[in-house]
N, C-alpha and C. Protein backbone atom coordinates (compact mmCIF):
# COMPACT_ATOMS: atom_id res chain seq x y z
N UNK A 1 112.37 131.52 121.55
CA UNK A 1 111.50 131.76 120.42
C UNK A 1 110.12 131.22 120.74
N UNK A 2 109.11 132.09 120.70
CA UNK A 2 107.83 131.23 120.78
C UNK A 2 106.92 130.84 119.70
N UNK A 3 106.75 129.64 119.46
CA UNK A 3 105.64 128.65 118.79
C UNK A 3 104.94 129.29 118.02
N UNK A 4 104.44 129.54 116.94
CA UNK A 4 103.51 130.09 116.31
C UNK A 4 102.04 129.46 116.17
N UNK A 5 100.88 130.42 116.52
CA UNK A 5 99.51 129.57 116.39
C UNK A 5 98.74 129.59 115.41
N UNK A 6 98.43 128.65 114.88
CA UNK A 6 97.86 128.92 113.66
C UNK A 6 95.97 128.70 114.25
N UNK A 7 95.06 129.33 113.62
CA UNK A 7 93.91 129.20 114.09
C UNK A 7 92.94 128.17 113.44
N UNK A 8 92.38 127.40 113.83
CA UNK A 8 91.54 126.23 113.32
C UNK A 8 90.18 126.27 113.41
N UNK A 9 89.09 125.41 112.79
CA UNK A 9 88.06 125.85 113.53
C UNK A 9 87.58 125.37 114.60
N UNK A 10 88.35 124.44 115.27
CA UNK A 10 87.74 124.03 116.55
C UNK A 10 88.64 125.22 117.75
N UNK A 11 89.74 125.56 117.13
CA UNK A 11 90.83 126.16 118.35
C UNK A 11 91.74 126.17 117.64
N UNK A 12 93.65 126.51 118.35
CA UNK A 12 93.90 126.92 117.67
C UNK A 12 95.69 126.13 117.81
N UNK A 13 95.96 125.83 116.56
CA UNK A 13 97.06 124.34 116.84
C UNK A 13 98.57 125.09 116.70
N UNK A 14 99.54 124.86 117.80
CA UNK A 14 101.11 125.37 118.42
C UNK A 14 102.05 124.36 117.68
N UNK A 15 102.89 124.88 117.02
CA UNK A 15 103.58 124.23 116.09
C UNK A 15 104.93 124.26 117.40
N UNK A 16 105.72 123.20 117.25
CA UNK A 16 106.90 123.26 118.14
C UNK A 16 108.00 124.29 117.54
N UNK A 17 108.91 124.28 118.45
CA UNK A 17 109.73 125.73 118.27
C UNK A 17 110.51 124.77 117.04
N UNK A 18 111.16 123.60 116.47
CA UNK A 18 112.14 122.78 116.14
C UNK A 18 111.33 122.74 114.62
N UNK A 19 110.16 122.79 114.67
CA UNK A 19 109.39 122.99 113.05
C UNK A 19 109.01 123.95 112.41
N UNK A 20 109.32 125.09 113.49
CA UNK A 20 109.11 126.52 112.53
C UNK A 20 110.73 126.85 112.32
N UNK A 21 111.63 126.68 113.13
CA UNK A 21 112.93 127.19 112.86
C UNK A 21 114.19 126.14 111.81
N UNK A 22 113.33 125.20 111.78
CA UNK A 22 113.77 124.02 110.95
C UNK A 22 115.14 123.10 111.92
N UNK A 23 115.41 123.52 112.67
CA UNK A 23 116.40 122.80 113.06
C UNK A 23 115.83 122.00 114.35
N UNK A 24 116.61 120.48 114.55
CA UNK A 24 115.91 119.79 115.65
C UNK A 24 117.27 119.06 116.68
N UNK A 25 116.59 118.44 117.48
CA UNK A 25 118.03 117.81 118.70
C UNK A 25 117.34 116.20 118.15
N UNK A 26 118.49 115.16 118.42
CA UNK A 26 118.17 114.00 118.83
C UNK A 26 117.25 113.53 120.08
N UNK A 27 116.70 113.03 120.24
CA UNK A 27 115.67 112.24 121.13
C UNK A 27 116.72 111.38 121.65
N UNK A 28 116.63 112.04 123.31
CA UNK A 28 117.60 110.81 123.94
C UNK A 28 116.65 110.27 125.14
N UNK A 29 117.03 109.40 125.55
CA UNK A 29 116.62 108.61 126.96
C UNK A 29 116.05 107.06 126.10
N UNK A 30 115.35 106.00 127.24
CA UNK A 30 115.47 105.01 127.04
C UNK A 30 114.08 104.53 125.61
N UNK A 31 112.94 105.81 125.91
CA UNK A 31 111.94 105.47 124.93
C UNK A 31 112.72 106.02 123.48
N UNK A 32 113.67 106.59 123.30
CA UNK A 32 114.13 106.88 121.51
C UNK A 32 114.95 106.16 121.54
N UNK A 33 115.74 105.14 122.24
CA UNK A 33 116.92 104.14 121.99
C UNK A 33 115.80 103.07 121.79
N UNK A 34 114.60 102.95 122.23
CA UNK A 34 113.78 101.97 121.66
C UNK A 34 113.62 101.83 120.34
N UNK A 35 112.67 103.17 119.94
CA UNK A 35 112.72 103.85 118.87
C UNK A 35 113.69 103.56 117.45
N UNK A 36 114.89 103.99 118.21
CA UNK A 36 115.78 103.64 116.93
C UNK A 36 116.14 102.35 116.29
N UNK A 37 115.53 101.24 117.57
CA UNK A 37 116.29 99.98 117.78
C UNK A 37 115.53 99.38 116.78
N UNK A 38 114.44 100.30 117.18
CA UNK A 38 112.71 99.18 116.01
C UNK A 38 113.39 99.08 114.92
N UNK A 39 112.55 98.03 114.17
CA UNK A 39 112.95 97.86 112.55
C UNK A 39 114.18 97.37 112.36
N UNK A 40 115.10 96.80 113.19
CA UNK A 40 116.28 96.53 112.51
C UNK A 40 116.43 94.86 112.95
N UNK A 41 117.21 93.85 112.06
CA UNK A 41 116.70 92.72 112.03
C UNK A 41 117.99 91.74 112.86
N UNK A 42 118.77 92.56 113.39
CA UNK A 42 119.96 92.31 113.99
C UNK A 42 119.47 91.14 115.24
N UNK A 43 119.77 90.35 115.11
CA UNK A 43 119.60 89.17 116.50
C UNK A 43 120.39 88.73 116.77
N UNK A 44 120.04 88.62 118.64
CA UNK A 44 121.10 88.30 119.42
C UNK A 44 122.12 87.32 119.02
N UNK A 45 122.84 87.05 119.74
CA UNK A 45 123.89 86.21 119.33
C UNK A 45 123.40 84.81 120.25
N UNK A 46 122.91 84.76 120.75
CA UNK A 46 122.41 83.80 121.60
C UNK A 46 120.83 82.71 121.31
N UNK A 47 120.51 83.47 120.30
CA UNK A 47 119.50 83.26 119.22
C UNK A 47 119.01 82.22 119.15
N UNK A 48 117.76 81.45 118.78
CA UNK A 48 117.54 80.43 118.15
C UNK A 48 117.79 80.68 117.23
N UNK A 49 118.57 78.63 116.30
CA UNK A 49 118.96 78.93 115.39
C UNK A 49 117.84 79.31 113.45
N UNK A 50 116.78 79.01 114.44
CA UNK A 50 115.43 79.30 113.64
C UNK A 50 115.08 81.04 112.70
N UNK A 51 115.60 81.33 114.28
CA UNK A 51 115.97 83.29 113.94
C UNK A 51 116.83 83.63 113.18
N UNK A 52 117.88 83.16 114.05
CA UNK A 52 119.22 83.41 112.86
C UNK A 52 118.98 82.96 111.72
N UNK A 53 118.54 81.82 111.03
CA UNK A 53 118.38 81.64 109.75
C UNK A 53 117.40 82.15 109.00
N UNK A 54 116.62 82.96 109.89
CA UNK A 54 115.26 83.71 109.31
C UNK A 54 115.92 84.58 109.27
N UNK A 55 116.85 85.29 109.90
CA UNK A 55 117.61 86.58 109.49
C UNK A 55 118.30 86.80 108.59
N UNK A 56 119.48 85.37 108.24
CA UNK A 56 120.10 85.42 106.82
C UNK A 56 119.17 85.01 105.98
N UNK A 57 118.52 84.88 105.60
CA UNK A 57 117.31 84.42 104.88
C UNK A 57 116.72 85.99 104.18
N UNK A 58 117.04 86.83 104.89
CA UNK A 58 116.10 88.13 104.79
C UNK A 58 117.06 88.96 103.86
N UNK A 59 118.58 88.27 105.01
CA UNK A 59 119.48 89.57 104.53
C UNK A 59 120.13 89.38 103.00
N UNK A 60 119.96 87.59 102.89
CA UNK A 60 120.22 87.50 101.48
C UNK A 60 119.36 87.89 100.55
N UNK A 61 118.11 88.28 100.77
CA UNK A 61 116.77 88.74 100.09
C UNK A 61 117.39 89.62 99.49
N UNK A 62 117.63 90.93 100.44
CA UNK A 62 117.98 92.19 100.17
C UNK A 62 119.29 92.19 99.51
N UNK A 63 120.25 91.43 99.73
CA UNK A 63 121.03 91.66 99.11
C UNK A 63 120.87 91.22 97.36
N UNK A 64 120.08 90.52 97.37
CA UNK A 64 119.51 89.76 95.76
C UNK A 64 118.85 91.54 95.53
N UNK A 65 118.07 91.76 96.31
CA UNK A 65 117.57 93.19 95.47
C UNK A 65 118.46 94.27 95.10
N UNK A 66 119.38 94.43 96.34
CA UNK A 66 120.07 95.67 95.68
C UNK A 66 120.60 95.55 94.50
N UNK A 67 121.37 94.07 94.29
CA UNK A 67 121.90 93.64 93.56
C UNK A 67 121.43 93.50 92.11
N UNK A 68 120.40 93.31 91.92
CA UNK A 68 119.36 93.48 91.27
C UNK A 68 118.82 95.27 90.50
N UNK A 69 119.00 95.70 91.35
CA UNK A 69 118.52 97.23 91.29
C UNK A 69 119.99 97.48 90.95
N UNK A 70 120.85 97.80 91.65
CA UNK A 70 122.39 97.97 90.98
C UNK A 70 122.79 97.86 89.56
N UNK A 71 121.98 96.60 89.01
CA UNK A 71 122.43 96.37 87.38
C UNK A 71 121.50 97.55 86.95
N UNK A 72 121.00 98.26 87.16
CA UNK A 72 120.55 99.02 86.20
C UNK A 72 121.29 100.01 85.25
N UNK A 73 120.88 100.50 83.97
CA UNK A 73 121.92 100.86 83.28
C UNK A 73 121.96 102.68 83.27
N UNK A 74 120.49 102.91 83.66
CA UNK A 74 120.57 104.24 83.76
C UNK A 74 119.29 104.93 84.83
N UNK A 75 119.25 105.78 85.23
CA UNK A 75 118.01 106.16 86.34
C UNK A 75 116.92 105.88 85.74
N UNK A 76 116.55 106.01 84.63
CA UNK A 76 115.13 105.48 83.86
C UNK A 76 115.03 103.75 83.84
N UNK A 77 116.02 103.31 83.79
CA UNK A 77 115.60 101.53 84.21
C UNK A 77 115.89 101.84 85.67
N UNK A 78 116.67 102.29 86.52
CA UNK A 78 116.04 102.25 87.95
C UNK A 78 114.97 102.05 88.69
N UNK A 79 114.43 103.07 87.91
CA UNK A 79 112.96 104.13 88.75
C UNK A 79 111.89 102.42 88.22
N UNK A 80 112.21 102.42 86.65
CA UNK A 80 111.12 100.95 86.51
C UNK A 80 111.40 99.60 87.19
N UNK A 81 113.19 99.73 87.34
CA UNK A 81 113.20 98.41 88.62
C UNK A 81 112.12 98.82 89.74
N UNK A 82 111.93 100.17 90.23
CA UNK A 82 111.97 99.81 91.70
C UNK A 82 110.33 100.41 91.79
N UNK A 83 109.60 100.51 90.30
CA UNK A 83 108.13 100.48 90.21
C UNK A 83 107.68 99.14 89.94
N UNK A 84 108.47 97.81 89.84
CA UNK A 84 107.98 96.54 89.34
C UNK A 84 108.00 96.11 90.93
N UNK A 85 109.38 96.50 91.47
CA UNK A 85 109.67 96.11 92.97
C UNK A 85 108.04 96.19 93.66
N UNK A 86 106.83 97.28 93.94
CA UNK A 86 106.15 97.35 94.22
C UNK A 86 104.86 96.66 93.58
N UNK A 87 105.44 96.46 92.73
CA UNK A 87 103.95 96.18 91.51
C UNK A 87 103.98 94.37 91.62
N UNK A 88 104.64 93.58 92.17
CA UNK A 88 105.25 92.11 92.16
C UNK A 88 104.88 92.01 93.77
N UNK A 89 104.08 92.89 94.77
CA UNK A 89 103.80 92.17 95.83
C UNK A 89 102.60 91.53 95.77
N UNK A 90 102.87 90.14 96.93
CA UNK A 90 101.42 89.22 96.72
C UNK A 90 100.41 89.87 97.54
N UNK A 91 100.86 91.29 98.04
CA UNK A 91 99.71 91.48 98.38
C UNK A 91 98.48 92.09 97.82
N UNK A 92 99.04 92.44 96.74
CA UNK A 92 98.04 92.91 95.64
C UNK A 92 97.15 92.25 95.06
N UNK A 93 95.75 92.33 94.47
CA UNK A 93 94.41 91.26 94.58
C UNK A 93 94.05 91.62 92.95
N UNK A 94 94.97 92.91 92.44
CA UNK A 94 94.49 92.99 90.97
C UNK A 94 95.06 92.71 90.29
């Protein structure tokens, strides 16, 4: 199947065959096992014990949230749990 071009005004941009036909493969070799690995908070077993306790530290976080979000009584207190969830970071200045 070939790529479809759409025209721009500088030139003209090739969409991959996997985004016009909607279907895609997994990403294999050693840069997407990187990839997948990112973001996850799993530490070695060999660890400082500084890590490891920064890790249960995290994972009890999350588990206080789901837990938290779980009591809700219906999708309308959900959706406002999990608009306060955002609205309660310190990184916000207003």
């Amino acid at each position: 199947m070939r790529s479809p071009s759409f025209p721009l005004a500088g030139g003209a941009a090739t969409l991959p065959v996997a985004a016009v036909d909607g279907t895609s493969r997994p990403a294999t070799g050693p840069a997407a096992a990187k990839r997948r690995g990112h973001g996850t908070r799993a530490s070695a077993p060999g660890g400082s014990w500084l890590a490891r306790l920064d890790d249960w530290f995290a994972r009890q976080q999350v588990r206080d949230r789901d837990a938290w979000l779980a009591g809700a009584k219906d999708v309308f207190e959900l959706e406002a749990r999990i608009r306060d969830l955002g609205r309660n970071t310190p990184a916000r200045y207003y």
